[in-house]
C-alpha atoms as a PDB file:
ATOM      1  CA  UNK A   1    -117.962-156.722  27.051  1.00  0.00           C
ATOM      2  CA  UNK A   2    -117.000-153.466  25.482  1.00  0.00           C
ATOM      3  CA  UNK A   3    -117.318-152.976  21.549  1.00  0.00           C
ATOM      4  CA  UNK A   4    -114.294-151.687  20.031  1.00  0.00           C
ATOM      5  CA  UNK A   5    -113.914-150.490  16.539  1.00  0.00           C
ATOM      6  CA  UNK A   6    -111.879-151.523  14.146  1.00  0.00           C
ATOM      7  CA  UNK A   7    -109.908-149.557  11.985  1.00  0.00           C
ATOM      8  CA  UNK A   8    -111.604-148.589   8.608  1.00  0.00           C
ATOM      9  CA  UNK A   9    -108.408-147.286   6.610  1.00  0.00           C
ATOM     10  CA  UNK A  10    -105.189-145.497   6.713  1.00  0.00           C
ATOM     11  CA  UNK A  11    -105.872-141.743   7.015  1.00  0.00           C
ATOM     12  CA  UNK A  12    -107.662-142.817  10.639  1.00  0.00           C
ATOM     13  CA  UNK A  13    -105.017-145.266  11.299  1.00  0.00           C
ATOM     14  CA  UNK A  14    -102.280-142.688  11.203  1.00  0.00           C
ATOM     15  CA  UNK A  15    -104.586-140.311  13.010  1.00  0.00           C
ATOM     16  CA  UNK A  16    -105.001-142.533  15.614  1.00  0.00           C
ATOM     17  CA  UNK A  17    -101.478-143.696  15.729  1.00  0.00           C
ATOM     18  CA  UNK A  18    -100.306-139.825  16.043  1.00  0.00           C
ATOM     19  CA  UNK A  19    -103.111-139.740  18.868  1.00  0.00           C
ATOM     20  CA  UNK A  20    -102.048-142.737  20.698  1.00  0.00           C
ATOM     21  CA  UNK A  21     -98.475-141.195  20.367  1.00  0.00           C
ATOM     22  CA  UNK A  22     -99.013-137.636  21.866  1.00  0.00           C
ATOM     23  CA  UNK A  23    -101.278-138.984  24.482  1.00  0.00           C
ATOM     24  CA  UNK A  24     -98.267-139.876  26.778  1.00  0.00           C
ATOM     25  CA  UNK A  25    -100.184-143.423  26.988  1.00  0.00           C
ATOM     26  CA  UNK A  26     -99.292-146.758  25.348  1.00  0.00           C
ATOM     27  CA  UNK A  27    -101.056-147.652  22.231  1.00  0.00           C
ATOM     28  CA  UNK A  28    -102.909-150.515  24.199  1.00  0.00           C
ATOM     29  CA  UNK A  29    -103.814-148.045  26.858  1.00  0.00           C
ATOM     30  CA  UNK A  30    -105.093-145.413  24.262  1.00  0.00           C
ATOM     31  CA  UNK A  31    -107.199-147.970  22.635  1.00  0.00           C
ATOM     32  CA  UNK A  32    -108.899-148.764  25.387  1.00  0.00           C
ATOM     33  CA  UNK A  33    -109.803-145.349  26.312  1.00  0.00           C
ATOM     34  CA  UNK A  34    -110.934-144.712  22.793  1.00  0.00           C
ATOM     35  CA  UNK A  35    -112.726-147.634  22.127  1.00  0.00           C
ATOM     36  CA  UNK A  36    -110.488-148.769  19.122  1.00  0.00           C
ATOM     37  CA  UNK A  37    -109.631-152.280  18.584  1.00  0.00           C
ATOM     38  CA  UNK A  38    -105.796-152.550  19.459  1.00  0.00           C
ATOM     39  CA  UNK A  39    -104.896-155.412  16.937  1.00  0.00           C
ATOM     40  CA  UNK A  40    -106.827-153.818  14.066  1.00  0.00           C
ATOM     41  CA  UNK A  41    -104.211-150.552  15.135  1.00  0.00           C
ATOM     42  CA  UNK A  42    -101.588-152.840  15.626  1.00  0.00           C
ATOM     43  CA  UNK A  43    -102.350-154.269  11.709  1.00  0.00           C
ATOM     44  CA  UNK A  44    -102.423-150.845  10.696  1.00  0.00           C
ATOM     45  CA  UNK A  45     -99.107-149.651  12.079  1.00  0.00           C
ATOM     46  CA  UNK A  46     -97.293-152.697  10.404  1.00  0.00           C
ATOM     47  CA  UNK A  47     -99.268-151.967   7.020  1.00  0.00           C
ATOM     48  CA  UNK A  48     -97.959-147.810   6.848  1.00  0.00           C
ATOM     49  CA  UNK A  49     -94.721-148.898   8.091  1.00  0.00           C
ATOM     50  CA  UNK A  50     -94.478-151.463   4.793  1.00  0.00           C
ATOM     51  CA  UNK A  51     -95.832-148.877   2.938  1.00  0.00           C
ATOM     52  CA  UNK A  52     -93.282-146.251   3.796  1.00  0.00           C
ATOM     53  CA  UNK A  53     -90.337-148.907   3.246  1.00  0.00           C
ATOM     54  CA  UNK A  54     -91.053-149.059  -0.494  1.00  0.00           C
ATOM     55  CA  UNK A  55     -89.520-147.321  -3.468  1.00  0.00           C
ATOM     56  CA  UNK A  56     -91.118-144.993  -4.865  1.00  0.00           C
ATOM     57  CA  UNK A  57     -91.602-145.407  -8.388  1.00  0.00           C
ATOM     58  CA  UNK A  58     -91.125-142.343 -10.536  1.00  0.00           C
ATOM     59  CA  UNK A  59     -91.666-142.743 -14.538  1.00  0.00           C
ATOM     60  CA  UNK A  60     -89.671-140.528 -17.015  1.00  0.00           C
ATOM     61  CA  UNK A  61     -90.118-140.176 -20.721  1.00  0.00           C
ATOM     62  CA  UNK A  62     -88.123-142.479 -22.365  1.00  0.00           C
ATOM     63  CA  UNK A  63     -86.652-140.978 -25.708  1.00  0.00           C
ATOM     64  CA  UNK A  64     -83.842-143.077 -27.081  1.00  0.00           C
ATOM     65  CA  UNK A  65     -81.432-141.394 -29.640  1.00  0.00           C
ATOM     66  CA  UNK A  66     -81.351-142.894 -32.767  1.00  0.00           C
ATOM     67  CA  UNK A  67     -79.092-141.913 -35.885  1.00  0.00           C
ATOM     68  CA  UNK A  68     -80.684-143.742 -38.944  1.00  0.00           C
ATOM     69  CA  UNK A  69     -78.257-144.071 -41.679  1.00  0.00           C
ATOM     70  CA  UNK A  70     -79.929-145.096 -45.450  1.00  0.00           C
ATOM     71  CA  UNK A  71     -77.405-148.059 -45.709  1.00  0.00           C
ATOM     72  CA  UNK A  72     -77.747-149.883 -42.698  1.00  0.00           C
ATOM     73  CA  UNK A  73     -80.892-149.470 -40.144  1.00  0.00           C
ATOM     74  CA  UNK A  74     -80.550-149.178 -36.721  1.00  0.00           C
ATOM     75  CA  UNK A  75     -82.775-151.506 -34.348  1.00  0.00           C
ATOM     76  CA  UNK A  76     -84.032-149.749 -30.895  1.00  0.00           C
ATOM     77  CA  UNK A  77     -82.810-151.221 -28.173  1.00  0.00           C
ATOM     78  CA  UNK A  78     -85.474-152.526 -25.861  1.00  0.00           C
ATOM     79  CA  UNK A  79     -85.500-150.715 -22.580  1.00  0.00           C
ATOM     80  CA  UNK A  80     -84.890-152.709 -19.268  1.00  0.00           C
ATOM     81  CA  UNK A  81     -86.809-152.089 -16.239  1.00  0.00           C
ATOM     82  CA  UNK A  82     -85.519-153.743 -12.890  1.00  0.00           C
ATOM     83  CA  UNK A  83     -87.412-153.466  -9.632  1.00  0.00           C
ATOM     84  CA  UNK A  84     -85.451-156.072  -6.956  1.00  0.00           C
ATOM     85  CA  UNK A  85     -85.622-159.631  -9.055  1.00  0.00           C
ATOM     86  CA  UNK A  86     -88.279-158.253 -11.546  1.00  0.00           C
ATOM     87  CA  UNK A  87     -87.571-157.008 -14.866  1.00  0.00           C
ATOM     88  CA  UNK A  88     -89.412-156.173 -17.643  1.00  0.00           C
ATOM     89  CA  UNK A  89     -88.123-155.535 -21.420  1.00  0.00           C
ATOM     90  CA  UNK A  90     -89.882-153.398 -23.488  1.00  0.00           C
ATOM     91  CA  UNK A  91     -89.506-152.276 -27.063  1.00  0.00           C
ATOM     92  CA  UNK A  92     -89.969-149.252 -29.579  1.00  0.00           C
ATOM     93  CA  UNK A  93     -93.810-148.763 -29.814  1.00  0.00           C
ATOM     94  CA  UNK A  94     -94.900-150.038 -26.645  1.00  0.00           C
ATOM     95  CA  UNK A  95     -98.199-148.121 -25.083  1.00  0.00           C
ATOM     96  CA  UNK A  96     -97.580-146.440 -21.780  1.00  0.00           C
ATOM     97  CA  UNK A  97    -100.613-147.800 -20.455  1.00  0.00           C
ATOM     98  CA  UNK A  98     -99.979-151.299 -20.966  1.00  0.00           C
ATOM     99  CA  UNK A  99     -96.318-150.663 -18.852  1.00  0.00           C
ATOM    100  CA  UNK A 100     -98.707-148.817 -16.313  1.00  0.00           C
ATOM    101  CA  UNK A 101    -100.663-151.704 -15.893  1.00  0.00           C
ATOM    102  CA  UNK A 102     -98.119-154.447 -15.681  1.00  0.00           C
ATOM    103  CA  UNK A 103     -95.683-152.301 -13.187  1.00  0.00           C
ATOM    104  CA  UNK A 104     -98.973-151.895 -10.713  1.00  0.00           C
ATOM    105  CA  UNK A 105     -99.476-155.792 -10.973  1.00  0.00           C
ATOM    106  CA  UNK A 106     -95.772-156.351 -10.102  1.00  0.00           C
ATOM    107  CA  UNK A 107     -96.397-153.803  -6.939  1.00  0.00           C
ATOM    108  CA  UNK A 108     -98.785-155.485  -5.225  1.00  0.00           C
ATOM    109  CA  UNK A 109     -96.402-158.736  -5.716  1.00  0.00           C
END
């Protein structure tokens, strides 16, 4: 029985998955030559495909406009983030960080 290796992370699975791609032979085939486990390649090429299917998430400086008259204050709106069926409210004052933190726990959701 041959010992194949498994795939350690994504800059080798994409190498390997260009390799396996240019060879001429079928990913099964090319593992076998290299010595690479197939299914761990297999896991992999499912895993960057996901990966390249996302949004990409871009954050901008949020600076609302406020005209503050001395008779009558003027609340701040809260601002309203919506990624698919997620959203997230947040007011004047909120840290950046804390936003940070909560949009990379809704990503790996």
């Amino acid at each position: 029985m041959s010992f194949h290796r498994k795939v350690p992370n994504a800059e080798t699975a994409q190498v390997w998955l260009d390799a396996a791609e240019q060879s001429g032979l079928t990913r099964v085939e090319w593992c076998a030559q290299a010595g690479v486990d197939a299914r761990s390649l297999q896991a992999w090429r499912l895993a960057l495909a996901r990966r390249a299917s996302r949004p990409v998430v871009q954050f901008v400086e949020w600076v609302p406009r406020i005209e503050v008259s001395a008779a009558q204050p003027v609340a701040t709106p809260p601002l309203r983030v919506q990624v698919r069926d997620v959203v997230i409210e947040v007011v004047a004052g909120f840290h950046a960080d804390t936003l940070a933190e909560v949009l990379r726990v809704v990503r790996a959701c």
